[in-house]
C-alpha atoms as a PDB file:
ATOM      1  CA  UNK A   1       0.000   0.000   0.000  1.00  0.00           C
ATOM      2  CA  UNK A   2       1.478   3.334  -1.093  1.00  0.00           C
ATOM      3  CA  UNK A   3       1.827   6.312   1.461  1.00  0.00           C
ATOM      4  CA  UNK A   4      -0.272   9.205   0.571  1.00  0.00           C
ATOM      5  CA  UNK A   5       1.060  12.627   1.861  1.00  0.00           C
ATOM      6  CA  UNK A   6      -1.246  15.434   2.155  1.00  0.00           C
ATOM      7  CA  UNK A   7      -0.286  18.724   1.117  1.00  0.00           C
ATOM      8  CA  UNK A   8      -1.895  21.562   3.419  1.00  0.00           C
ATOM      9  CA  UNK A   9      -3.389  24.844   1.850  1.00  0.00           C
ATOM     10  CA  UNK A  10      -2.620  27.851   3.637  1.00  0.00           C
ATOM     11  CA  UNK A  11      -5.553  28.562   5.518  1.00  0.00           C
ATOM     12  CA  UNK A  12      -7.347  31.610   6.699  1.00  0.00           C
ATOM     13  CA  UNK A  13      -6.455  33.866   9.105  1.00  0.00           C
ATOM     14  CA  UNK A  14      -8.950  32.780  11.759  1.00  0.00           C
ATOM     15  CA  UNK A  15      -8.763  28.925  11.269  1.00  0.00           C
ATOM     16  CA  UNK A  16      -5.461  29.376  13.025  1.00  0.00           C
ATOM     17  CA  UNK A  17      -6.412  31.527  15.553  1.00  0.00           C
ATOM     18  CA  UNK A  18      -9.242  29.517  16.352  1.00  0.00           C
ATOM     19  CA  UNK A  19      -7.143  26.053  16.558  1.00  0.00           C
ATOM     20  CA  UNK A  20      -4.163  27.914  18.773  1.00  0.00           C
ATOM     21  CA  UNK A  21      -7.501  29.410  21.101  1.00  0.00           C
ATOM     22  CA  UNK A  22      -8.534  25.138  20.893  1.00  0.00           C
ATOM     23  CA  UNK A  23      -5.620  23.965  21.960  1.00  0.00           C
ATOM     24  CA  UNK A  24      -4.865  26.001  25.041  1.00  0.00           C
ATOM     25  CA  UNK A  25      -8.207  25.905  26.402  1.00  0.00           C
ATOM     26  CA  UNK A  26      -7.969  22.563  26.537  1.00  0.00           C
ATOM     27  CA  UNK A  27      -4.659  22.183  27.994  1.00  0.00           C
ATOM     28  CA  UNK A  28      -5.090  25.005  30.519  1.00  0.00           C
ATOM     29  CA  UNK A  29      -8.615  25.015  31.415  1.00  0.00           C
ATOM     30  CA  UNK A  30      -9.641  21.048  30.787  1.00  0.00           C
ATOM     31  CA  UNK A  31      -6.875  18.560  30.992  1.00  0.00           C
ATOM     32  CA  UNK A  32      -5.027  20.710  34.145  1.00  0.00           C
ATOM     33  CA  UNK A  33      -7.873  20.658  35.868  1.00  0.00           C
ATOM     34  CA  UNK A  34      -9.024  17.150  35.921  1.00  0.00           C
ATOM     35  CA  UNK A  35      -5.066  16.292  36.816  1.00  0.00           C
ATOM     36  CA  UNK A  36      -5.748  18.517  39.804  1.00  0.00           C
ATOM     37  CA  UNK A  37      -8.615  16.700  40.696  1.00  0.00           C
ATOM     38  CA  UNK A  38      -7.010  13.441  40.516  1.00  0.00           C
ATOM     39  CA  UNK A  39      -4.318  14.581  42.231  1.00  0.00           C
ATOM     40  CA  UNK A  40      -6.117  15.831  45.356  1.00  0.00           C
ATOM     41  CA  UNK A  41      -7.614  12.472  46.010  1.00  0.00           C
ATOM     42  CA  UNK A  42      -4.543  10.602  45.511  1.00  0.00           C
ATOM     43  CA  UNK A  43      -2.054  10.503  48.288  1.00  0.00           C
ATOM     44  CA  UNK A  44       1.617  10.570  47.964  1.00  0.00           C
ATOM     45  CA  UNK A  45       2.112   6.563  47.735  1.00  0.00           C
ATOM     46  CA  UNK A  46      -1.333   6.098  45.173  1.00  0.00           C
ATOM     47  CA  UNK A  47       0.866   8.878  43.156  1.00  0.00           C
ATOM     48  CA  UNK A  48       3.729   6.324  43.022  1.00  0.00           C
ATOM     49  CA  UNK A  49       1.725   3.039  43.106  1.00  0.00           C
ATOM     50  CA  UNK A  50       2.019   0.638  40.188  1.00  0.00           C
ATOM     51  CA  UNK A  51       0.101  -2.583  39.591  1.00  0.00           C
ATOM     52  CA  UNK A  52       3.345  -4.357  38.841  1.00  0.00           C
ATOM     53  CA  UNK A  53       6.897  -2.657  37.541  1.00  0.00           C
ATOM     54  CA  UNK A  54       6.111  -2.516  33.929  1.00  0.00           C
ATOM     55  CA  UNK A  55       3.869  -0.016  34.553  1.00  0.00           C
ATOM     56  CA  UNK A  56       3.852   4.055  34.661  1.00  0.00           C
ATOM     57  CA  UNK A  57       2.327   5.536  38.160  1.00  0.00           C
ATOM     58  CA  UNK A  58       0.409   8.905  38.071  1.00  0.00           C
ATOM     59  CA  UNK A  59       3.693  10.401  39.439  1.00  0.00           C
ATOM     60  CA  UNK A  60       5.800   9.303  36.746  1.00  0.00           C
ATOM     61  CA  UNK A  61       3.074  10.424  33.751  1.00  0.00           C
ATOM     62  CA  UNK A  62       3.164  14.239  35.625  1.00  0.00           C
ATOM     63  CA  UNK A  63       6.900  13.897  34.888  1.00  0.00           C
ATOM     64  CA  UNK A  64       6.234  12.561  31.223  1.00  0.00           C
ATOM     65  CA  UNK A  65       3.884  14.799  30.582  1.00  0.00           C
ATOM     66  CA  UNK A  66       5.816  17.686  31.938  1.00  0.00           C
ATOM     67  CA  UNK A  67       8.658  16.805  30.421  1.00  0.00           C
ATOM     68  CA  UNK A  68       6.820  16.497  26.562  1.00  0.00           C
ATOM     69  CA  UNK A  69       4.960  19.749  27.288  1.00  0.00           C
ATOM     70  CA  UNK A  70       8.288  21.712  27.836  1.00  0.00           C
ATOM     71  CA  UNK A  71      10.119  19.528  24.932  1.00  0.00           C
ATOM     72  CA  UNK A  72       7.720  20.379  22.096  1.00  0.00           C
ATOM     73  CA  UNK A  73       5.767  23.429  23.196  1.00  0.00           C
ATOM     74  CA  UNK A  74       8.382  25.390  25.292  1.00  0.00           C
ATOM     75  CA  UNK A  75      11.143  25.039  23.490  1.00  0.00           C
ATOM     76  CA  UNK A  76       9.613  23.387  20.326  1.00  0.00           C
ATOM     77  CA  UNK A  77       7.367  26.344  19.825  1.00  0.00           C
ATOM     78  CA  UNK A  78       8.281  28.928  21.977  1.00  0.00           C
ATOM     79  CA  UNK A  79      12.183  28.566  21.588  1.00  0.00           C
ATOM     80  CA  UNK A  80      13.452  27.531  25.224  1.00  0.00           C
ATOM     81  CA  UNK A  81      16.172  26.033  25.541  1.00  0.00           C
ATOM     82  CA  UNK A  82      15.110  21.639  26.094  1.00  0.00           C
ATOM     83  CA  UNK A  83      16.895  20.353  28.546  1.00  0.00           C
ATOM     84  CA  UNK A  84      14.172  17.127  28.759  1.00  0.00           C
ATOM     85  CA  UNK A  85      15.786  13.788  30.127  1.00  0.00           C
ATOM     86  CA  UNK A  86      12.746  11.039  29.396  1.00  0.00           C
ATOM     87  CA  UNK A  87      14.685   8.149  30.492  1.00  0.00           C
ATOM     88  CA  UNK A  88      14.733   9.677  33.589  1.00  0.00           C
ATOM     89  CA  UNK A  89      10.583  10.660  33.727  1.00  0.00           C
ATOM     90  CA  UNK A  90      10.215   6.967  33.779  1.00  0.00           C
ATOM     91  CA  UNK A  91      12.946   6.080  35.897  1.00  0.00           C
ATOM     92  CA  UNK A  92      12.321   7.815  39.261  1.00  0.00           C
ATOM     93  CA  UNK A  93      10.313   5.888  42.031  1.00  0.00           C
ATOM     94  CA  UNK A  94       9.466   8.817  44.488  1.00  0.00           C
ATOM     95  CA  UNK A  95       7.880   9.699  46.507  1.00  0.00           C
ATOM     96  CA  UNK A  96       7.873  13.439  45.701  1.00  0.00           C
ATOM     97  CA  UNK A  97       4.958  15.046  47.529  1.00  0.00           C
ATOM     98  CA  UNK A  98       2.253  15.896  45.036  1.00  0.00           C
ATOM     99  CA  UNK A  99       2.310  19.450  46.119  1.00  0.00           C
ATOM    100  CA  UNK A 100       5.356  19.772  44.710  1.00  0.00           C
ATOM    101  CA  UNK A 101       4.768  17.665  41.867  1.00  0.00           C
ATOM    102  CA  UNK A 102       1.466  19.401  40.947  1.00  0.00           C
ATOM    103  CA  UNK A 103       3.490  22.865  41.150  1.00  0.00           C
ATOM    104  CA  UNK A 104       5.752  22.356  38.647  1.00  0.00           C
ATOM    105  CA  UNK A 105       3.316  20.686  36.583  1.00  0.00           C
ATOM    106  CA  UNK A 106       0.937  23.849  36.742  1.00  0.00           C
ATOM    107  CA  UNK A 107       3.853  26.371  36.453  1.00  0.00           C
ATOM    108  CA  UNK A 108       5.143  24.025  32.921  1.00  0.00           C
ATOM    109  CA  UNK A 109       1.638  23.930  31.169  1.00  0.00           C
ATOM    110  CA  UNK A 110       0.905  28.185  32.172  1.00  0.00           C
ATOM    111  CA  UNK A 111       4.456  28.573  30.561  1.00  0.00           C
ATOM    112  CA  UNK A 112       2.978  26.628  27.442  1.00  0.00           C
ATOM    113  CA  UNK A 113      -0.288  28.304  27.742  1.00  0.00           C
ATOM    114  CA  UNK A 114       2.106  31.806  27.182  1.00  0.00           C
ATOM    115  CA  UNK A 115       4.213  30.336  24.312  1.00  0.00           C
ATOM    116  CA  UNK A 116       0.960  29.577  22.593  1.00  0.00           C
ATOM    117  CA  UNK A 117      -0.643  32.906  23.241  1.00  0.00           C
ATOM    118  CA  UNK A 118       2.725  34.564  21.956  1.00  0.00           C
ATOM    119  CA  UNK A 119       3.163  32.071  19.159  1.00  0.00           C
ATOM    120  CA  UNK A 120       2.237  33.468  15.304  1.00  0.00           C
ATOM    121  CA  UNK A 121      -0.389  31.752  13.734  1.00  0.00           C
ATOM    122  CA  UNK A 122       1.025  32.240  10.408  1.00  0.00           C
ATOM    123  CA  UNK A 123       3.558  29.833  11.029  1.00  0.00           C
ATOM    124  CA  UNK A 124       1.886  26.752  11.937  1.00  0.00           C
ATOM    125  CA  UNK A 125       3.055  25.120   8.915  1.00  0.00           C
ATOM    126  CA  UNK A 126       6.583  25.843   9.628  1.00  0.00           C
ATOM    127  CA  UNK A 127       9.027  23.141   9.939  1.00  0.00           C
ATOM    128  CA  UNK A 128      10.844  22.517  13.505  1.00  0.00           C
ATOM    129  CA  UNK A 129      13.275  19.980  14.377  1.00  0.00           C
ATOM    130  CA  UNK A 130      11.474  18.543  17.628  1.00  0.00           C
ATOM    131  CA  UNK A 131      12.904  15.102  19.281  1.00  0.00           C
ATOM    132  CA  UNK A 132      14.013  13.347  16.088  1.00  0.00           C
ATOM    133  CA  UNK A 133      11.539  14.798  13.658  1.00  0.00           C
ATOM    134  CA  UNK A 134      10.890  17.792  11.472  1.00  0.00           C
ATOM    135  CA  UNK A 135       7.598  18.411  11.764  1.00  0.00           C
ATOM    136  CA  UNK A 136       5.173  21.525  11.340  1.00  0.00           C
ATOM    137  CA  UNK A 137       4.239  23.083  14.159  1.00  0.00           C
ATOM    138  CA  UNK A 138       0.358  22.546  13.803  1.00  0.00           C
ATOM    139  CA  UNK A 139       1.465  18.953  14.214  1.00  0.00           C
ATOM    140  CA  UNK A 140       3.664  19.457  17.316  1.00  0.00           C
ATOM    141  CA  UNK A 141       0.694  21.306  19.207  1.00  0.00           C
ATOM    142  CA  UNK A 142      -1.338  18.734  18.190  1.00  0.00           C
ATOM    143  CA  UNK A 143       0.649  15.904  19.317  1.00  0.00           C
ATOM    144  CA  UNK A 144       1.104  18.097  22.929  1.00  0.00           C
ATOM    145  CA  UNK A 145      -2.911  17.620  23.163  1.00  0.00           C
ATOM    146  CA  UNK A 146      -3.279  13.935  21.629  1.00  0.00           C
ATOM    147  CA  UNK A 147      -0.555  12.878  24.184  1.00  0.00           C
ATOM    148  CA  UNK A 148      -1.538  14.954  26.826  1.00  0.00           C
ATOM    149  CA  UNK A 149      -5.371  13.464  26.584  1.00  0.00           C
ATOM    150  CA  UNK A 150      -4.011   9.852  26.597  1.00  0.00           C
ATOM    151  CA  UNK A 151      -2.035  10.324  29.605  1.00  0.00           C
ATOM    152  CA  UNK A 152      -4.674  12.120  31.708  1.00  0.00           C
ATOM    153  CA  UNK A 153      -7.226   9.333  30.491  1.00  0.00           C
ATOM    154  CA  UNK A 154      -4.374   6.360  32.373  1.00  0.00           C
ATOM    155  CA  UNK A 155      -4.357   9.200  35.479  1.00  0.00           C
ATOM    156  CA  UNK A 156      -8.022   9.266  35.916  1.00  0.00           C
ATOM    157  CA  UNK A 157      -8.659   5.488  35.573  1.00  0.00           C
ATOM    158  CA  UNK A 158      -5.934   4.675  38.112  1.00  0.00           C
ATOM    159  CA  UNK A 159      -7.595   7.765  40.271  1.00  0.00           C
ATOM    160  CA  UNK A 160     -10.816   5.596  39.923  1.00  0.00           C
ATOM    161  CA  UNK A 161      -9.139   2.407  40.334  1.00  0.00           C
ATOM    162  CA  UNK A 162      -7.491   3.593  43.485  1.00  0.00           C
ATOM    163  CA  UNK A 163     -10.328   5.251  45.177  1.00  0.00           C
ATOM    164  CA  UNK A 164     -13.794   3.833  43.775  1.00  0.00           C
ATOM    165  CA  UNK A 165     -15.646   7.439  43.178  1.00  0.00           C
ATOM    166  CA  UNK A 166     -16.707   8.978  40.505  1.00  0.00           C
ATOM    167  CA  UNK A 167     -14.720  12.210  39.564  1.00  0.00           C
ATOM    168  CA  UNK A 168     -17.865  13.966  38.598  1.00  0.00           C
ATOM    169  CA  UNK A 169     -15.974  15.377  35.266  1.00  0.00           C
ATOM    170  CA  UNK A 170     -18.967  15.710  33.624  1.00  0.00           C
ATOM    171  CA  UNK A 171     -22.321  16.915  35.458  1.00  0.00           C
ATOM    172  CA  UNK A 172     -25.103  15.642  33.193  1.00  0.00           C
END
């Protein structure tokens, strides 16, 4: 089966405004707030429990995430410096207290939230070199948002799994 690669068309004006405006509401006012939530009914050892050691704790997905947030929006998008270690998101054990954890987890995604309010919609189709890709930048925000929503999905089962209640996410 042969690849087909889409060419994009330069779009309007407000098509990127409106996708930036997307993407940081929910990073900044839907995904960080149902990781708060988790993270106040968790204590420090559910945080840094794992159902066997093949397995990512809540703890160690704030550090991934954290770390993928500064990698490709931060300094992917915004130009900061990236000075991500991955192996080592994975690697620690813990406990850190999820006060700090959750602090430097909010202070990350408001420092992405500014990057994306600074960043020129005009250039969402140009190129960056981000991990080991060139990519455009309308596909390293989305991949921040993809990512970022399959991570907080694992840290709100294990939330449930660990406490039996219902988050109340959605009040229908």
């Amino acid at each position: 089966m042969q690849s087909t690669k889409i060419e994009p068309e330069v779009t309007s004006p407000g098509v990127g405004t409106a996708y930036i405006t997307y993407c940081r509401r929910r990073l900044l006012e839907e995904y960080l707030p149902r990781i708060t939530r988790c993270l106040e009914e968790l204590t420090d050892d559910d945080i840094w429990w794992r159902a066997h050691d093949t397995d990512n704790s809540v703890g160690n997905l704030i550090l991934h995430l954290n770390g993928n947030v500064r990698q490709w929006i931060i300094s992917g998008i915004g130009g900061v410096s990236n000075t991500r270690d991955r192996a080592k998101e994975f690697a620690e054990r813990g406990p850190i207290p999820k006060g700090e954890l959750l602090k430097k987890f909010e202070a990350t995604i408001r420092e992405a939230d500014r990057a994306l309010e600074q960043f020129d919609q005009k250039n969402l189709l140009e190129m960056r070199h981000i991990q080991r890709d060139d990519i455009t930048c309308l596909d390293a925000i989305s991949h921040v948002v993809e990512h970022f929503a399959q991570h907080l999905g694992q840290i709100i089962y294990v939330t449930k799994l660990r406490k039996a209640i219902d988050l109340k996410f959605y009040d229908l």
